[in-house]
Protein backbone atom coordinates (compact mmCIF):
# COMPACT_ATOMS: atom_id res chain seq x y z
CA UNK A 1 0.00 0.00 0.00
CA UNK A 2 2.67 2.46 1.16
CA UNK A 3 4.79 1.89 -2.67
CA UNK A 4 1.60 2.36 -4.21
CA UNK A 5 1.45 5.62 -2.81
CA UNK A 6 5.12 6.71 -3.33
CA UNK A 7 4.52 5.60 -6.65
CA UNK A 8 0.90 7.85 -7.57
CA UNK A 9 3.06 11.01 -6.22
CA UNK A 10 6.08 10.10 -8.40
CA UNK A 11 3.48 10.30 -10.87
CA UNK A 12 2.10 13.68 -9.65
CA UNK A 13 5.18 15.44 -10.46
CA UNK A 14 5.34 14.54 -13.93
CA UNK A 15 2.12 14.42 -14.74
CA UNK A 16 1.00 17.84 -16.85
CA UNK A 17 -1.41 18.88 -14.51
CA UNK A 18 -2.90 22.81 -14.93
CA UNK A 19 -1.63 22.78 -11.49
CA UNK A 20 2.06 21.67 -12.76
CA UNK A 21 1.58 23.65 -15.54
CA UNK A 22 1.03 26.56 -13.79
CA UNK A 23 4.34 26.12 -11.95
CA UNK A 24 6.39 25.69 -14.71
CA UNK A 25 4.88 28.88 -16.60
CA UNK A 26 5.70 31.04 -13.06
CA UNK A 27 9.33 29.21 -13.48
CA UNK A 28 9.64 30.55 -16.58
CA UNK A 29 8.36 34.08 -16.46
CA UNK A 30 10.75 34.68 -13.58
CA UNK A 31 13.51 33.09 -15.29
CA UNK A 32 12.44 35.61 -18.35
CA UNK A 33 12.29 38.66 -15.67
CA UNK A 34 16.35 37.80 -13.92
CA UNK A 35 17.54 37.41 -17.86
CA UNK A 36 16.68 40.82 -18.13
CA UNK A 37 17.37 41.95 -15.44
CA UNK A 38 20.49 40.71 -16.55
CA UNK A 39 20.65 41.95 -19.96
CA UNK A 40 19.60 45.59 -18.17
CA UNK A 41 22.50 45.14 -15.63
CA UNK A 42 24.99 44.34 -18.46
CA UNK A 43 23.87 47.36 -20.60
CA UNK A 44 24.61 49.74 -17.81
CA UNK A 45 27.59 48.00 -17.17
CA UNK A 46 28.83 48.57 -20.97
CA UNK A 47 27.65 52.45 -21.21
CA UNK A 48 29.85 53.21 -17.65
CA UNK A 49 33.14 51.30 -19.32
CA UNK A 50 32.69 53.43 -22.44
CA UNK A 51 31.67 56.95 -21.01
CA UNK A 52 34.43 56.60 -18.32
CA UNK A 53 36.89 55.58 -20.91
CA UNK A 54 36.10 57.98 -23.05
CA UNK A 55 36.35 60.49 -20.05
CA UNK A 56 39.60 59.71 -19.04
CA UNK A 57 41.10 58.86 -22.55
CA UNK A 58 42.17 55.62 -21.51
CA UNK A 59 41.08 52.07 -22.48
CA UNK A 60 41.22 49.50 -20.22
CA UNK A 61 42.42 45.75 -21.04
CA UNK A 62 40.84 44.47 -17.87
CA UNK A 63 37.86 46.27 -17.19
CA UNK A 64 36.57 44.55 -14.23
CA UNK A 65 39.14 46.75 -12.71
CA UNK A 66 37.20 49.93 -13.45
CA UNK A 67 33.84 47.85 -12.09
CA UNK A 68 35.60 47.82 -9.10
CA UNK A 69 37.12 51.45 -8.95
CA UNK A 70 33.41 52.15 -8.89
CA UNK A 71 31.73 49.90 -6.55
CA UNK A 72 31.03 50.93 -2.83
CA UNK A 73 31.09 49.08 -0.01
CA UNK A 74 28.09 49.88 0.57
CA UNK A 75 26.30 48.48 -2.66
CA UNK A 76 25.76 45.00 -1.59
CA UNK A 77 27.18 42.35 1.08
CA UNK A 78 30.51 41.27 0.73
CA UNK A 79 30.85 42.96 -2.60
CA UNK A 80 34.32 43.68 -4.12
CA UNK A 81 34.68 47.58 -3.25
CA UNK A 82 36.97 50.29 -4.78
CA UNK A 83 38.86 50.32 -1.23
CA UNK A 84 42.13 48.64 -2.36
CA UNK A 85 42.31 50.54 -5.69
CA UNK A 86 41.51 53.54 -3.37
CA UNK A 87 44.89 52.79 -1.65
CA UNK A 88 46.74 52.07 -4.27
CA UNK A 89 45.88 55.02 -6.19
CA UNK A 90 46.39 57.06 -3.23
CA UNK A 91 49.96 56.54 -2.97
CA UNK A 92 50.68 56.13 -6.98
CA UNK A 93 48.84 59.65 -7.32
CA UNK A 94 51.46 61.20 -4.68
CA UNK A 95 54.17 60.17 -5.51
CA UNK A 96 53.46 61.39 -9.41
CA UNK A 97 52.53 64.86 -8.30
CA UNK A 98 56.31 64.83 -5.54
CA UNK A 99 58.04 63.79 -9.17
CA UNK A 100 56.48 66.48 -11.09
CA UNK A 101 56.80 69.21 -8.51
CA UNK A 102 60.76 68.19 -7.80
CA UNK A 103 61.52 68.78 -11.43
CA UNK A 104 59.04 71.80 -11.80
CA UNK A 105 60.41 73.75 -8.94
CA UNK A 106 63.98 72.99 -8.54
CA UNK A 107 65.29 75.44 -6.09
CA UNK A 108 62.05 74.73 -4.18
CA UNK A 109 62.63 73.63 0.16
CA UNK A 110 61.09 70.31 0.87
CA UNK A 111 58.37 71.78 3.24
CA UNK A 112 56.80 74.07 0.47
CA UNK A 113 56.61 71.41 -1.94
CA UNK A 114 55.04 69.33 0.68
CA UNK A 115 52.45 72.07 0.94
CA UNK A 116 52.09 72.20 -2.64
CA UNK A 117 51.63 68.34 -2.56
CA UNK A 118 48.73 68.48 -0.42
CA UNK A 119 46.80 71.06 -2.36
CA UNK A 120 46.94 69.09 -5.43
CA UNK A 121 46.30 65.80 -3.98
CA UNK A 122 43.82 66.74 -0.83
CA UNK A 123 40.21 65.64 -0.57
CA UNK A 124 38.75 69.15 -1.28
CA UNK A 125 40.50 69.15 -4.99
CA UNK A 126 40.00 65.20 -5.59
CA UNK A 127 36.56 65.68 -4.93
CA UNK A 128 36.25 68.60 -7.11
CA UNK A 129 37.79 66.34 -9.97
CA UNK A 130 34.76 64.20 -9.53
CA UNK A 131 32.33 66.91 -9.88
CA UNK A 132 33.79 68.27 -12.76
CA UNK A 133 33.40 64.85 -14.61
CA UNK A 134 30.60 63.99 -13.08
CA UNK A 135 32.30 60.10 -11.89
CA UNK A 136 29.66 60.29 -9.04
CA UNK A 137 26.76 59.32 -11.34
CA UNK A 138 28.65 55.84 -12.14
CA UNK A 139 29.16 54.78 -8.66
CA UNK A 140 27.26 51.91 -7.21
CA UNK A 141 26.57 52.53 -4.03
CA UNK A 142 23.57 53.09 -1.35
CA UNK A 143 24.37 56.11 0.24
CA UNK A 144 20.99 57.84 0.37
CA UNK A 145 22.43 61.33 1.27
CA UNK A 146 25.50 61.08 -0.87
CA UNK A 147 22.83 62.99 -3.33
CA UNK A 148 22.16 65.93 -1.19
CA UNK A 149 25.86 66.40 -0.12
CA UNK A 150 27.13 66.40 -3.48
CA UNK A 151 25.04 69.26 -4.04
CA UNK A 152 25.87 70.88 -1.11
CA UNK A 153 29.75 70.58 -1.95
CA UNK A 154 29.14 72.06 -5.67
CA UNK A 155 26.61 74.78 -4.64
CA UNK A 156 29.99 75.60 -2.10
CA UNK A 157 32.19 74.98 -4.83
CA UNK A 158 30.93 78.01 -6.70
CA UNK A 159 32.18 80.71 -3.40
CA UNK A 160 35.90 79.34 -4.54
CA UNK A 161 36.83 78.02 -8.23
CA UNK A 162 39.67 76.88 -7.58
CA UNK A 163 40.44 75.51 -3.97
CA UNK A 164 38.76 77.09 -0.58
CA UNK A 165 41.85 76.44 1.76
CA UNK A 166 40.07 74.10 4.06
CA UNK A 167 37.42 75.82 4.24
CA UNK A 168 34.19 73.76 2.72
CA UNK A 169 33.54 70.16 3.64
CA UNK A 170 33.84 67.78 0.47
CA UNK A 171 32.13 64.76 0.53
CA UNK A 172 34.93 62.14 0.87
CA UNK A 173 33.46 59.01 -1.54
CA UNK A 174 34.18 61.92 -4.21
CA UNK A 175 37.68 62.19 -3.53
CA UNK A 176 38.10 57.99 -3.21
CA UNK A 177 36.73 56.96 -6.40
CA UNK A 178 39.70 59.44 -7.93
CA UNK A 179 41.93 57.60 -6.15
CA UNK A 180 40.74 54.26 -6.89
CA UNK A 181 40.36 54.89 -10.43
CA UNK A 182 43.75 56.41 -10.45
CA UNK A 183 44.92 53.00 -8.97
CA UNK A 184 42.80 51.30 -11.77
CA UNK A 185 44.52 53.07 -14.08
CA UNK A 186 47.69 52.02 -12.92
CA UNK A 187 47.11 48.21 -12.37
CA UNK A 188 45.65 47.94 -15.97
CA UNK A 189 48.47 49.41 -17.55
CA UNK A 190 50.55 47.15 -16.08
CA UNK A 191 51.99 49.23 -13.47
CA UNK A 192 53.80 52.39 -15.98
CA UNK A 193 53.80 55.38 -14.28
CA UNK A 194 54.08 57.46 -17.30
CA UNK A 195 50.54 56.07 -18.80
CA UNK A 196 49.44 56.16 -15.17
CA UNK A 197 50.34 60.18 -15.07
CA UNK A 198 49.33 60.95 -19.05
CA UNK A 199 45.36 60.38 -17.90
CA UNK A 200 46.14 61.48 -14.38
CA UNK A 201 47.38 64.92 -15.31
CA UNK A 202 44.58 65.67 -17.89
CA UNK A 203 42.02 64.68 -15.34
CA UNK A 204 43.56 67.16 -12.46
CA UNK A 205 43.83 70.02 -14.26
CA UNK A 206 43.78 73.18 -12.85
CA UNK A 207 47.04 71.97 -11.31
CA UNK A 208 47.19 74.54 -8.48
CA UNK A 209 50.53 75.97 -8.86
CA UNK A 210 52.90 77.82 -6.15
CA UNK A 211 51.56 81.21 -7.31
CA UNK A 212 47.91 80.02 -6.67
CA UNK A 213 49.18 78.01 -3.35
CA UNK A 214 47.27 79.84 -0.08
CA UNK A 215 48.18 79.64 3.58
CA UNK A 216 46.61 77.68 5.73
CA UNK A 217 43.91 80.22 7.49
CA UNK A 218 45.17 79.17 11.19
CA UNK A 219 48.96 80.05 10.08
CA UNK A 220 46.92 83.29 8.09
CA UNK A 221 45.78 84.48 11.46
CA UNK A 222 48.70 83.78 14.07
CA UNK A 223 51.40 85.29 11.42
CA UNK A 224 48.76 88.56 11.08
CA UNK A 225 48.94 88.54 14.80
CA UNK A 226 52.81 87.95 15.42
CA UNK A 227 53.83 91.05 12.78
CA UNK A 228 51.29 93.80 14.79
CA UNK A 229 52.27 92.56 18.34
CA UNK A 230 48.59 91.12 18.95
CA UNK A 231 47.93 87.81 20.61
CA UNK A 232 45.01 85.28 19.39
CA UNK A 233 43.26 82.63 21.60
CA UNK A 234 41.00 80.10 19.94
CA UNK A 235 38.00 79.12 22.18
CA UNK A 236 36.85 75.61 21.67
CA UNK A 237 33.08 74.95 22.16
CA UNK A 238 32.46 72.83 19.00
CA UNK A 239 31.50 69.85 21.14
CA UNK A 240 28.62 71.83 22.73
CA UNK A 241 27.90 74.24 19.92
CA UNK A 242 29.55 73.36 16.84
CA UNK A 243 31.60 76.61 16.96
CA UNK A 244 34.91 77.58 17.63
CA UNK A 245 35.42 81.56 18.37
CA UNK A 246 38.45 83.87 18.01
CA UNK A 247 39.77 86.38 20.44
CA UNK A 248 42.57 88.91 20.39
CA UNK A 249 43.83 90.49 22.91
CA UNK A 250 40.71 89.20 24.69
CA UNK A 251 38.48 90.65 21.99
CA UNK A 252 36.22 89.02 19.97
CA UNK A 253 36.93 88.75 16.68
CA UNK A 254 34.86 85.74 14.86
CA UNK A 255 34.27 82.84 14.98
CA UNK A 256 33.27 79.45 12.83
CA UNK A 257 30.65 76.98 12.11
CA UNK A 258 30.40 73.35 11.84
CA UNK A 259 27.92 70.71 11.99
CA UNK A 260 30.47 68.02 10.48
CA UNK A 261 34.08 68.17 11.60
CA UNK A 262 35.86 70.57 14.07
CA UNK A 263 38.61 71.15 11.56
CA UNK A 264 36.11 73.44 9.00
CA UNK A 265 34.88 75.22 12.46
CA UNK A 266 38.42 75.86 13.44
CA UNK A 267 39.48 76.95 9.37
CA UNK A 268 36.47 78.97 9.49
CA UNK A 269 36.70 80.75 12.24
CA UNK A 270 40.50 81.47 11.25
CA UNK A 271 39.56 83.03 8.06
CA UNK A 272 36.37 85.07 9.64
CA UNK A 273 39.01 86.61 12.29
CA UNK A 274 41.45 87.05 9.92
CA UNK A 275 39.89 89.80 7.86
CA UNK A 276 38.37 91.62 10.57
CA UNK A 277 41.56 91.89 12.07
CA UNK A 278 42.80 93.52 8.75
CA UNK A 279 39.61 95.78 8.74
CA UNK A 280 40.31 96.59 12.60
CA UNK A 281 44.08 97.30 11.62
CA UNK A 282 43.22 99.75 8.23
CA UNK A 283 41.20 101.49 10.09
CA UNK A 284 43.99 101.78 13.30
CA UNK A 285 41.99 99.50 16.05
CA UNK A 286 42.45 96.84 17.27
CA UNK A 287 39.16 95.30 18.42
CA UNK A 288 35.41 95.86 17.62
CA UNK A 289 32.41 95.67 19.29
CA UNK A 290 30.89 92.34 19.69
């Protein structure tokens, strides 16, 4: 009785029942929907390699290399993100910009061209390298306010064309997927600097230059202060506040804002005090009213 049974439901399964029937056609609709899904997935995968390439002037031989360079970590679990290009690309990009600043500026001390270095390689101008190619729009990710702080950064961007001294807070995925794409770019070409730095240059320009190079607004406003005999105190209440204020000679003299990091409070409120310590001094005081 009991292999009679086993044997009807072996039956049941291939029998073309409407029931079975019905499985099978649900089968093979959603089989249908993930092929293109696929085919949709594979489309967008071949109009990033070519507008990127065509961006940067540079065709790559692997090109799962530039998937990566554009995947975040976020975009799915235990996904293969741009981190380790990021790295890579990071020190490949500095050392390229040290070698053409050593032969540019030859009489040049090693601390200015470190400066110089740092302006041309920060996050503010990597991130502005982004915007100007628009590489954001081919990143995967799921960062739902990347959006809004992109905008943010550009709107911001428009105050300073060419670099705001520390002063504006750029969103730092912009200034990775430069550096990962940048170590890309390397690996793919099987590690030449030069072919590295012919797409790399290109894609940096405006170099900032040593002409175009600013202080730092903190050094801006003790050096003001040192030359006319004054004496400025920073007070520190961004943990409470988000502000950081400037005094000299126990006068208030500005302060700065920050809802992100202390550092673009503290810049900030350098640069704020710095000019109205040049207003107090053109006009012969030394302090104004609060």
């Amino acid at each position: 009785m009991k292999e009679k049974k086993v044997e009807e439901n072996r039956v049941s399964l291939y029998t073309p029942s409407s029931q079975n029937l019905h499985l099978v056609e649900e089968i093979i609709r959603n089989q249908l929907i993930l092929d293109d899904d696929d085919n949709h997935v594979l489309k967008q995968w071949e109009r990033l390699v070519e507008e990127v390439e065509e961006i940067i002037a540079y065709k790559f031989k692997n090109r799962d290399l530039l998937h990566q360079a554009f995947t975040h970590s976020s975009f799915e679990a235990n996904c293969v993100s741009y981190e380790r290009l990021e790295y890579i690309g990071d020190s490949v990009l500095n050392l390229l910009i040290a070698k053409e600043h050593y032969f540019d500026y030859p009489y040049l001390p090693p601390g200015k061209l470190t400066r110089l270095r740092a302006a041309n390689v920060d996050t503010e101008k990597l991130a502005r390298v982004a915007i100007k190619y628009n590489l954001h729009h081919y990143l995967r990710h799921k960062k739902p306010l990347l959006k809004r702080q992109v905008e943010e950064f550009r709107d911001a961007m428009l105050e300073y064309p060419l670099h705001s001294a520390g002063l504006i807070d750029p969103p730092k995925v912009l200034a990775d997927i430069v550096e990962s794409l940048i170590g890309a770019i390397y690996i793919d070409s099987n590690f030449c600097m030069d072919t590295t730095w012919q797409v790399v240059k290109d894609l940096l320009q405006p170099l900032i230059t040593l002409v175009e190079l600013q202080i730092h607004p903190v050094t801006k406003i003790y050096e003001l202060c040192q030359k006319n005999g004054l004496r400025a105190e920073f007070v520190d209440t961004w943990e409470k506040t988000g502000e950081i204020e400037v005094f000299v000679d126990g006068k208030f003299v500005g302060k700065g804002e920050s809802s992100g990091k202390k550092i673009f409070a503290l810049n900030r409120a350098a640069h704020n005090a710095y000019y109205q310590v040049v207003r107090n001094l053109s006009v012969g005081a030394i302090v104004v009213d609060d």
